[in-house]
PDB file of N, CA and C in Angstrom:
ATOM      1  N   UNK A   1      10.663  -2.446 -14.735  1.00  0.00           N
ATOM      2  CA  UNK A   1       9.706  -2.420 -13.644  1.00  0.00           C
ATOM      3  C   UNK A   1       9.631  -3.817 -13.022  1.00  0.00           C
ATOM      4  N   UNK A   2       9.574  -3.385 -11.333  1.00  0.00           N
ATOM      5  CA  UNK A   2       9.284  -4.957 -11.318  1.00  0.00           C
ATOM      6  C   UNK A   2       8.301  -6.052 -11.174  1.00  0.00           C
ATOM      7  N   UNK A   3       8.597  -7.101 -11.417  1.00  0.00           N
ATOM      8  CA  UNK A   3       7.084  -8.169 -11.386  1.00  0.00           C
ATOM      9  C   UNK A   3       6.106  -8.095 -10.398  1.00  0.00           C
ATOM     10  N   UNK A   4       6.222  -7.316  -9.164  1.00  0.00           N
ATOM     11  CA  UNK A   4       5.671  -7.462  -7.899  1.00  0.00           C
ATOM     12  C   UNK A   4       4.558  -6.005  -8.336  1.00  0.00           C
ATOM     13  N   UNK A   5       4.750  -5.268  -9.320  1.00  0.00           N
ATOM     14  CA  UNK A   5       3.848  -4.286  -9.035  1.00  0.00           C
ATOM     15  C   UNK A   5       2.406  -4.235  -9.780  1.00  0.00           C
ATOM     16  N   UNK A   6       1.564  -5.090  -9.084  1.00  0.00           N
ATOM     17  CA  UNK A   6       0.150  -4.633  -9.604  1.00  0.00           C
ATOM     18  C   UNK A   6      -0.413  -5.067  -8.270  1.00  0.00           C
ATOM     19  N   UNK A   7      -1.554  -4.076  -7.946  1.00  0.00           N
ATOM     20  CA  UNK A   7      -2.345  -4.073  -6.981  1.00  0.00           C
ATOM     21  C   UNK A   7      -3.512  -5.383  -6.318  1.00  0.00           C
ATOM     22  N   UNK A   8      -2.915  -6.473  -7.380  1.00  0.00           N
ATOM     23  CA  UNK A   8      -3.269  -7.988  -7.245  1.00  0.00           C
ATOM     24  C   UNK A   8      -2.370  -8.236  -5.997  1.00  0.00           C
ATOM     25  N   UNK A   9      -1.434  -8.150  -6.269  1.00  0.00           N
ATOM     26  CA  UNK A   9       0.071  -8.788  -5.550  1.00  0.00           C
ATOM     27  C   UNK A   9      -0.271  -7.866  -4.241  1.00  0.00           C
ATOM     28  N   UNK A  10      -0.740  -6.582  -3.691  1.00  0.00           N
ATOM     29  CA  UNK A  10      -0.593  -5.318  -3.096  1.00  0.00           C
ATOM     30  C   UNK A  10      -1.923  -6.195  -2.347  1.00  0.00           C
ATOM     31  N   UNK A  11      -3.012  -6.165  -2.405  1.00  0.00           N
ATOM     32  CA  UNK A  11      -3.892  -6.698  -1.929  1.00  0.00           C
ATOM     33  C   UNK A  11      -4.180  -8.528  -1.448  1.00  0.00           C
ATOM     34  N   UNK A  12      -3.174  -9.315  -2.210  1.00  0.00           N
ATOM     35  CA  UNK A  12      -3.012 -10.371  -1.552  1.00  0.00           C
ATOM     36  C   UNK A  12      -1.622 -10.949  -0.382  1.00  0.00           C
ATOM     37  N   UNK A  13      -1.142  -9.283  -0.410  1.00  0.00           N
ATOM     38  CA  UNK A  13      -0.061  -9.527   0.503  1.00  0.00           C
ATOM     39  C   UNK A  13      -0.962  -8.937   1.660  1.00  0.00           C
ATOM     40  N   UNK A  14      -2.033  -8.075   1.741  1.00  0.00           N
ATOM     41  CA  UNK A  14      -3.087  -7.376   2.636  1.00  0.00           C
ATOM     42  C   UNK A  14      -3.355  -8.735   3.354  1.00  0.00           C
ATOM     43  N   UNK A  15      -4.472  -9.144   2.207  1.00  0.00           N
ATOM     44  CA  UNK A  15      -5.243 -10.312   2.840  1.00  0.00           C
ATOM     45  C   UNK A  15      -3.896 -11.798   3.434  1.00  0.00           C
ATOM     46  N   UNK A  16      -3.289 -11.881   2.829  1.00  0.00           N
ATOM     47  CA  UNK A  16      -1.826 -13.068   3.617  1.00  0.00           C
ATOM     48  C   UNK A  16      -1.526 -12.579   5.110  1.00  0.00           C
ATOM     49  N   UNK A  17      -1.511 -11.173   4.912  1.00  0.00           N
ATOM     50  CA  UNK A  17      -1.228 -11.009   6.418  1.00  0.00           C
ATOM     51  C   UNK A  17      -2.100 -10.941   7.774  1.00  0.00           C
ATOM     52  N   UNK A  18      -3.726 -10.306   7.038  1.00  0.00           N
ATOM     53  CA  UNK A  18      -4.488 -10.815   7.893  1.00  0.00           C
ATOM     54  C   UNK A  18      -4.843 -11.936   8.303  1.00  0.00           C
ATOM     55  N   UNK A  19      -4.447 -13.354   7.096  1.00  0.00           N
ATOM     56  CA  UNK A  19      -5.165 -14.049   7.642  1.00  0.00           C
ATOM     57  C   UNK A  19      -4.501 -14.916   8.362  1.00  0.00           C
ATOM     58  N   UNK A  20      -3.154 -14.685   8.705  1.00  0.00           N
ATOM     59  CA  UNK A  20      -1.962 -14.963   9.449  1.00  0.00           C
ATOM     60  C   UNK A  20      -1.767 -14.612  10.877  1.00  0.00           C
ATOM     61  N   UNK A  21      -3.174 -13.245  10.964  1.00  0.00           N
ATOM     62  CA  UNK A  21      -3.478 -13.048  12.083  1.00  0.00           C
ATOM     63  C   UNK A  21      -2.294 -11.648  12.556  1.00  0.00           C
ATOM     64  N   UNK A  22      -1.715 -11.073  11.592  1.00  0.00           N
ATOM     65  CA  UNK A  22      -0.913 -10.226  11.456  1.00  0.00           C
ATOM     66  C   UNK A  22      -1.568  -9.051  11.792  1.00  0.00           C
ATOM     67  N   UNK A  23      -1.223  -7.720  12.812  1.00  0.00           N
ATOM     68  CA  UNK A  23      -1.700  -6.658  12.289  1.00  0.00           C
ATOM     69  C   UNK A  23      -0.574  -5.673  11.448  1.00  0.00           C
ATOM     70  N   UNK A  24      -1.106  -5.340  10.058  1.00  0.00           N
ATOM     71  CA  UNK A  24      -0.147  -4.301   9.601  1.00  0.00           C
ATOM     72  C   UNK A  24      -0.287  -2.926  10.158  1.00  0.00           C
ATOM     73  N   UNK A  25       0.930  -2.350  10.694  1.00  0.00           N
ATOM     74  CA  UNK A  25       1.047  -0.912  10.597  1.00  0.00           C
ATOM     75  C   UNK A  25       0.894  -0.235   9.622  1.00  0.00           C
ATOM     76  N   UNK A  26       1.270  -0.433   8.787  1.00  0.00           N
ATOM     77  CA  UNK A  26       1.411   0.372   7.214  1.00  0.00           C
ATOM     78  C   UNK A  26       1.595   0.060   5.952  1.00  0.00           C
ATOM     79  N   UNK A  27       1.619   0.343   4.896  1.00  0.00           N
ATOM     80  CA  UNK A  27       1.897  -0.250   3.696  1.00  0.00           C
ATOM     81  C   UNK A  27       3.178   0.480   3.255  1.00  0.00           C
ATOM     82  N   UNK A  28       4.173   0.248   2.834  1.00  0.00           N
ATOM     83  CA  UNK A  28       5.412   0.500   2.427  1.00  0.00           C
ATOM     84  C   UNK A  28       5.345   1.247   0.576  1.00  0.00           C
ATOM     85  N   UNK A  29       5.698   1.495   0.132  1.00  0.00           N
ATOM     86  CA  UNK A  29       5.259   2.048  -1.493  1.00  0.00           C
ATOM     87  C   UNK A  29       6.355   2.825  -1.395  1.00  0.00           C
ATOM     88  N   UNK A  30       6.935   2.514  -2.916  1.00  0.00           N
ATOM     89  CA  UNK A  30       8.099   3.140  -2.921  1.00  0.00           C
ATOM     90  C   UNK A  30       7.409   4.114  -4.210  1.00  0.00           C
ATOM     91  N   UNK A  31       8.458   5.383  -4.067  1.00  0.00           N
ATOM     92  CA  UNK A  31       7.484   6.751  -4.676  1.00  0.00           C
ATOM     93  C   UNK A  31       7.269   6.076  -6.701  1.00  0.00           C
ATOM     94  N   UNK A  32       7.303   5.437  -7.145  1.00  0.00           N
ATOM     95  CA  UNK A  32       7.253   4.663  -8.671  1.00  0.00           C
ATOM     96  C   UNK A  32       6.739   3.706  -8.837  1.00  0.00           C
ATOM     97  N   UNK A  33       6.471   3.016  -7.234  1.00  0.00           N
ATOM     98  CA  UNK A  33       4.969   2.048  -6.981  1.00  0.00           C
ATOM     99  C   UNK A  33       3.653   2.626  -6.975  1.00  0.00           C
ATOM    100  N   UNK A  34       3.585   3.865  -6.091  1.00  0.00           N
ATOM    101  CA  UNK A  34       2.944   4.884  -6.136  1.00  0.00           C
ATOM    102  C   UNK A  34       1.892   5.518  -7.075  1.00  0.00           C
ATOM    103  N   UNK A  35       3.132   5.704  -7.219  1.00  0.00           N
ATOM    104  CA  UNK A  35       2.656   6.629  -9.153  1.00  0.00           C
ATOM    105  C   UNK A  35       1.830   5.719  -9.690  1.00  0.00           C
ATOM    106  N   UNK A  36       2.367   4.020  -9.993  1.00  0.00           N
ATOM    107  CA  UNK A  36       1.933   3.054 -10.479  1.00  0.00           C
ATOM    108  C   UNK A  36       0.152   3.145 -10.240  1.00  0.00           C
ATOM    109  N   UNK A  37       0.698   2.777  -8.796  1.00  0.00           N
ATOM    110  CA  UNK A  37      -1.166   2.038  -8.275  1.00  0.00           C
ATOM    111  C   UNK A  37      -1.961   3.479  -8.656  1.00  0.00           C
ATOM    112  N   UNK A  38      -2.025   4.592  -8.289  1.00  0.00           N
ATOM    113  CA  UNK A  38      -2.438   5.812  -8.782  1.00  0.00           C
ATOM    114  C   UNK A  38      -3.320   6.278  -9.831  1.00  0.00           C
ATOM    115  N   UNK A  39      -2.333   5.236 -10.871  1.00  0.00           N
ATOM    116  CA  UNK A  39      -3.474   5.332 -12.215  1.00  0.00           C
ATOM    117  C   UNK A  39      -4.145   4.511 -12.358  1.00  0.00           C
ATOM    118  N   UNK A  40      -4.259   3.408 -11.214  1.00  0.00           N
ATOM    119  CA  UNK A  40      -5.444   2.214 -11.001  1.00  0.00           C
ATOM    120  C   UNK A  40      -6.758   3.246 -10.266  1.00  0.00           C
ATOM    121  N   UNK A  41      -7.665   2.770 -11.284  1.00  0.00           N
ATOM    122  CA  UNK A  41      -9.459   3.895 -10.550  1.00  0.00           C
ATOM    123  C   UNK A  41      -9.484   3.170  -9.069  1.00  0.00           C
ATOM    124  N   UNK A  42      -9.419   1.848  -9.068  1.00  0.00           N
ATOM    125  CA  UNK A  42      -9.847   1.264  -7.970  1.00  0.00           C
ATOM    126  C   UNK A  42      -8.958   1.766  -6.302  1.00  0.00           C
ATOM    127  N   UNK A  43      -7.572   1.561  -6.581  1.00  0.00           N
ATOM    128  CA  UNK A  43      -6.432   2.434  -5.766  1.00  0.00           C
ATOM    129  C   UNK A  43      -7.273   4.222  -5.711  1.00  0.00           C
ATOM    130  N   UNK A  44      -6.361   4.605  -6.489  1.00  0.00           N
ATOM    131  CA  UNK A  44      -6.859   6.204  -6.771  1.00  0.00           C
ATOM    132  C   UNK A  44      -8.004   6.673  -5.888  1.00  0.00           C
ATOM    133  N   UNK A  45      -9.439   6.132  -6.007  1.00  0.00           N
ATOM    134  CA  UNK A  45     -10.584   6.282  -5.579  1.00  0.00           C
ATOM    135  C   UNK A  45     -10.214   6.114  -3.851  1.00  0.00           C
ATOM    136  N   UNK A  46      -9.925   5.175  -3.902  1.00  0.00           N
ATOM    137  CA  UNK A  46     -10.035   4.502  -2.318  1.00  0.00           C
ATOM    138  C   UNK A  46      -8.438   5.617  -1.675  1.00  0.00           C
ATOM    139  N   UNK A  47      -7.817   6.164  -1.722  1.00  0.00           N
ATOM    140  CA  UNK A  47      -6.518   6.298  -1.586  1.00  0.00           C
ATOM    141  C   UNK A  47      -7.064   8.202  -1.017  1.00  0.00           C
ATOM    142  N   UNK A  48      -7.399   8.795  -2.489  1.00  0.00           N
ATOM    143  CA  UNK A  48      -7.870   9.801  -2.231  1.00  0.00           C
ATOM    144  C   UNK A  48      -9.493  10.432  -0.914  1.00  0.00           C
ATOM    145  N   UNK A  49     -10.134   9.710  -1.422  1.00  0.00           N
ATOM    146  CA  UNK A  49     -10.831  10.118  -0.334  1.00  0.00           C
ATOM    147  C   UNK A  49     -10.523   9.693   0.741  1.00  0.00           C
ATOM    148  N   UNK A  50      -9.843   8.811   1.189  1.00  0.00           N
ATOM    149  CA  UNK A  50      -9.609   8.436   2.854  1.00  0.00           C
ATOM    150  C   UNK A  50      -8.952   9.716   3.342  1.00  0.00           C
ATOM    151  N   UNK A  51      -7.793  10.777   2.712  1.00  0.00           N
ATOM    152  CA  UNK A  51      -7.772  11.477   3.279  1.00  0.00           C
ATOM    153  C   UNK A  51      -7.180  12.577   2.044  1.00  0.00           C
ATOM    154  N   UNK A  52      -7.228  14.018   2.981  1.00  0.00           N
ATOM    155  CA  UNK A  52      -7.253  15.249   1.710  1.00  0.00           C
ATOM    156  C   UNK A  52      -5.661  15.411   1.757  1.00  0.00           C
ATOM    157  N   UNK A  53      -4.841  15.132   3.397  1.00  0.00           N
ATOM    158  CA  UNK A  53      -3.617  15.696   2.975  1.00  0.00           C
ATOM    159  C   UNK A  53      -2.885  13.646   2.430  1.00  0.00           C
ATOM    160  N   UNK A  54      -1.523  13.929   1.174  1.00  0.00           N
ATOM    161  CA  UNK A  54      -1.411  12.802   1.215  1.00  0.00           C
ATOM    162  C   UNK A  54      -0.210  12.000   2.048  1.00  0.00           C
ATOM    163  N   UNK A  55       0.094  12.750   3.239  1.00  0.00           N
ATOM    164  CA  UNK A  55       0.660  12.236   4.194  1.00  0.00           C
ATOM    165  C   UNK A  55       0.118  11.219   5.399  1.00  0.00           C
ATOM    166  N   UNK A  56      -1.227  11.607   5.066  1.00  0.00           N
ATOM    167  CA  UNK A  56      -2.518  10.956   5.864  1.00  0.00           C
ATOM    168  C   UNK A  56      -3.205   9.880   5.122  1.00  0.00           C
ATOM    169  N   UNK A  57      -2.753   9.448   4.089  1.00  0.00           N
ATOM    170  CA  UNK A  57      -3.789   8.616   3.445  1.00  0.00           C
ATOM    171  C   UNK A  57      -3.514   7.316   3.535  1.00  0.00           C
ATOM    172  N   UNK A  58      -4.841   6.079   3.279  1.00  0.00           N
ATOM    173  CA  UNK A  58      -4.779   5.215   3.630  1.00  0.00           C
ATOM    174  C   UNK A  58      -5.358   4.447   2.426  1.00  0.00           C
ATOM    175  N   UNK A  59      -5.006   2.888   2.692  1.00  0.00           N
ATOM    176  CA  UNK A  59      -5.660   2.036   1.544  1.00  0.00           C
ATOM    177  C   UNK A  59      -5.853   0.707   2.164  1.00  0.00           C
ATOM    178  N   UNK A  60      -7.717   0.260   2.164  1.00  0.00           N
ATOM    179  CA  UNK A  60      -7.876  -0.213   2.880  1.00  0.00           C
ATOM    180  C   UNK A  60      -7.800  -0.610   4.165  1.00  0.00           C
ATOM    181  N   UNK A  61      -7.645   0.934   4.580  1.00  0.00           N
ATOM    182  CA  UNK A  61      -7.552   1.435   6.269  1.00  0.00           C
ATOM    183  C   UNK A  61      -6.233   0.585   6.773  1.00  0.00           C
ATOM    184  N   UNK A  62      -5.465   1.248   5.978  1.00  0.00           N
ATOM    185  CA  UNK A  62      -3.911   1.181   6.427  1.00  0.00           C
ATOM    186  C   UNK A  62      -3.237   2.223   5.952  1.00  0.00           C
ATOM    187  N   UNK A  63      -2.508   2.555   7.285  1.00  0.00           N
ATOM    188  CA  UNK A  63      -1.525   4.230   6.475  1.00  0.00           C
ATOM    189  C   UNK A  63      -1.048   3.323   5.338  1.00  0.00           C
ATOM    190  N   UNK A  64      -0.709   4.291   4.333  1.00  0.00           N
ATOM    191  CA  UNK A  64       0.848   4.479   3.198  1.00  0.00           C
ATOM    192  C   UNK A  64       1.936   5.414   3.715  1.00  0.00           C
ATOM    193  N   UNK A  65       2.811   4.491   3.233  1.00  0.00           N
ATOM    194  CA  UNK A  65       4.049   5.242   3.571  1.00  0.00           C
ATOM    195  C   UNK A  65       4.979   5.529   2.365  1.00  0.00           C
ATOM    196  N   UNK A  66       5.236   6.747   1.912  1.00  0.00           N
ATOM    197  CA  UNK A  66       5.935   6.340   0.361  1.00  0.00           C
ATOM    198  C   UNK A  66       7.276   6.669   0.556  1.00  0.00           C
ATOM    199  N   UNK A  67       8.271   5.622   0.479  1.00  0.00           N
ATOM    200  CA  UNK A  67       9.618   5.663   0.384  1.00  0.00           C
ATOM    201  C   UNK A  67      10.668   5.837  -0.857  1.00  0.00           C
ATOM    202  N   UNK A  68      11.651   6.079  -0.434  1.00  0.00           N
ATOM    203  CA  UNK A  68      12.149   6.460  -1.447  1.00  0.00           C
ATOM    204  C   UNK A  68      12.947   5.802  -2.899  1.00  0.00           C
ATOM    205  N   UNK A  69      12.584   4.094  -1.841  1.00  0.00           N
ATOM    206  CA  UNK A  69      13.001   2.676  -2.499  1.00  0.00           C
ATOM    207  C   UNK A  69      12.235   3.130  -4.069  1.00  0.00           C
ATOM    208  N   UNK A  70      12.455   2.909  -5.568  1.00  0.00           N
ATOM    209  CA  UNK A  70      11.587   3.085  -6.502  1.00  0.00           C
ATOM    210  C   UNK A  70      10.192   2.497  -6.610  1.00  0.00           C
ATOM    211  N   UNK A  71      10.610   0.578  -6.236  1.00  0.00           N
ATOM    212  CA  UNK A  71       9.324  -0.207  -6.801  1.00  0.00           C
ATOM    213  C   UNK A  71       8.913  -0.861  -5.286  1.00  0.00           C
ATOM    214  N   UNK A  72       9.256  -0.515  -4.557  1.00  0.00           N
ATOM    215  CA  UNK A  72       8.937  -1.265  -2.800  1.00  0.00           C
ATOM    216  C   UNK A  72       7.642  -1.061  -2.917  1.00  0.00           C
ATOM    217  N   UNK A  73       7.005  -2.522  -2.471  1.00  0.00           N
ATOM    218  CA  UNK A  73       5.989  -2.887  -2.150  1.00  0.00           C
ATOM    219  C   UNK A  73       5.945  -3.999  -1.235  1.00  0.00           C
ATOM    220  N   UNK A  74       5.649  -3.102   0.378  1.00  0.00           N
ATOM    221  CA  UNK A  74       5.893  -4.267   1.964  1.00  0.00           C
ATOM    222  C   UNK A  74       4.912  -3.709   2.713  1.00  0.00           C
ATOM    223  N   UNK A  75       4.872  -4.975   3.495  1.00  0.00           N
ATOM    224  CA  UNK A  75       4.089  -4.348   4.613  1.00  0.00           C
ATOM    225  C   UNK A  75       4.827  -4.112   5.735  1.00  0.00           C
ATOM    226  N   UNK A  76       4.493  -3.303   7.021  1.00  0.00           N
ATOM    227  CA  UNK A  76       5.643  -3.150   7.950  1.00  0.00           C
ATOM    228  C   UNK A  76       4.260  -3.733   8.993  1.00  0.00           C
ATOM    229  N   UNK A  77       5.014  -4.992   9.784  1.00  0.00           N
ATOM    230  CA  UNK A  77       3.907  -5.193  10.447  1.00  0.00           C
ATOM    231  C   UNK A  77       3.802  -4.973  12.217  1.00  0.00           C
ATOM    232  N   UNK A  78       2.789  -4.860  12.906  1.00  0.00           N
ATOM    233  CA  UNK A  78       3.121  -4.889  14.439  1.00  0.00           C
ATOM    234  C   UNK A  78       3.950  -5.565  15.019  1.00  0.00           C
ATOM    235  N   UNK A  79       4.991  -5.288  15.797  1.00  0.00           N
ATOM    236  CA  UNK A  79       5.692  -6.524  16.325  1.00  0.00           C
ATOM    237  C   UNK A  79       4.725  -7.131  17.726  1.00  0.00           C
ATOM    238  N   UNK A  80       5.090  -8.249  17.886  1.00  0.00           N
ATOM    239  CA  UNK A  80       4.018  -9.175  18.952  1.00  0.00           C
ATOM    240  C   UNK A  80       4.819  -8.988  20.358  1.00  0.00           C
TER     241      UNK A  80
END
């Protein structure tokens, strides 16, 4: 597994990009990152209720996108 996956790293790549003045489109998650953050309550909680289908869901009011990369964890950001 790789070193990049805990929702520390997932949330300070959030906050790096806002405060860079970045807007993200989406969060990138590859389907074994996924799974990962999932069994985090804090993820899980926030992930599920934003929306019922999980093509629609968001974390910290940013789509997810789950790819098919295993451990991808990116942001895809607006271009300027």
């Amino acid at each position: 597994m790789s070193a990049n996956i805990s929702l520390k790293y997932l949330n300070s790549l959030i906050s790096d990009a806002q405060t860079k003045g970045n807007k993200i489109e989406k969060i990138l998650l590859g389907y074994k990152a996924y799974y990962f953050f999932m069994s985090d309550s804090e993820f899980h909680k926030e992930v599920t209720s934003s929306a019922l289908s999980p093509s629609k869901r968001k974390y910290k009011d940013h789509k997810i996108k789950v790819t098919q990369d295993d451990y991808q964890v990116e942001l895809k950001l607006h271009e300027k």
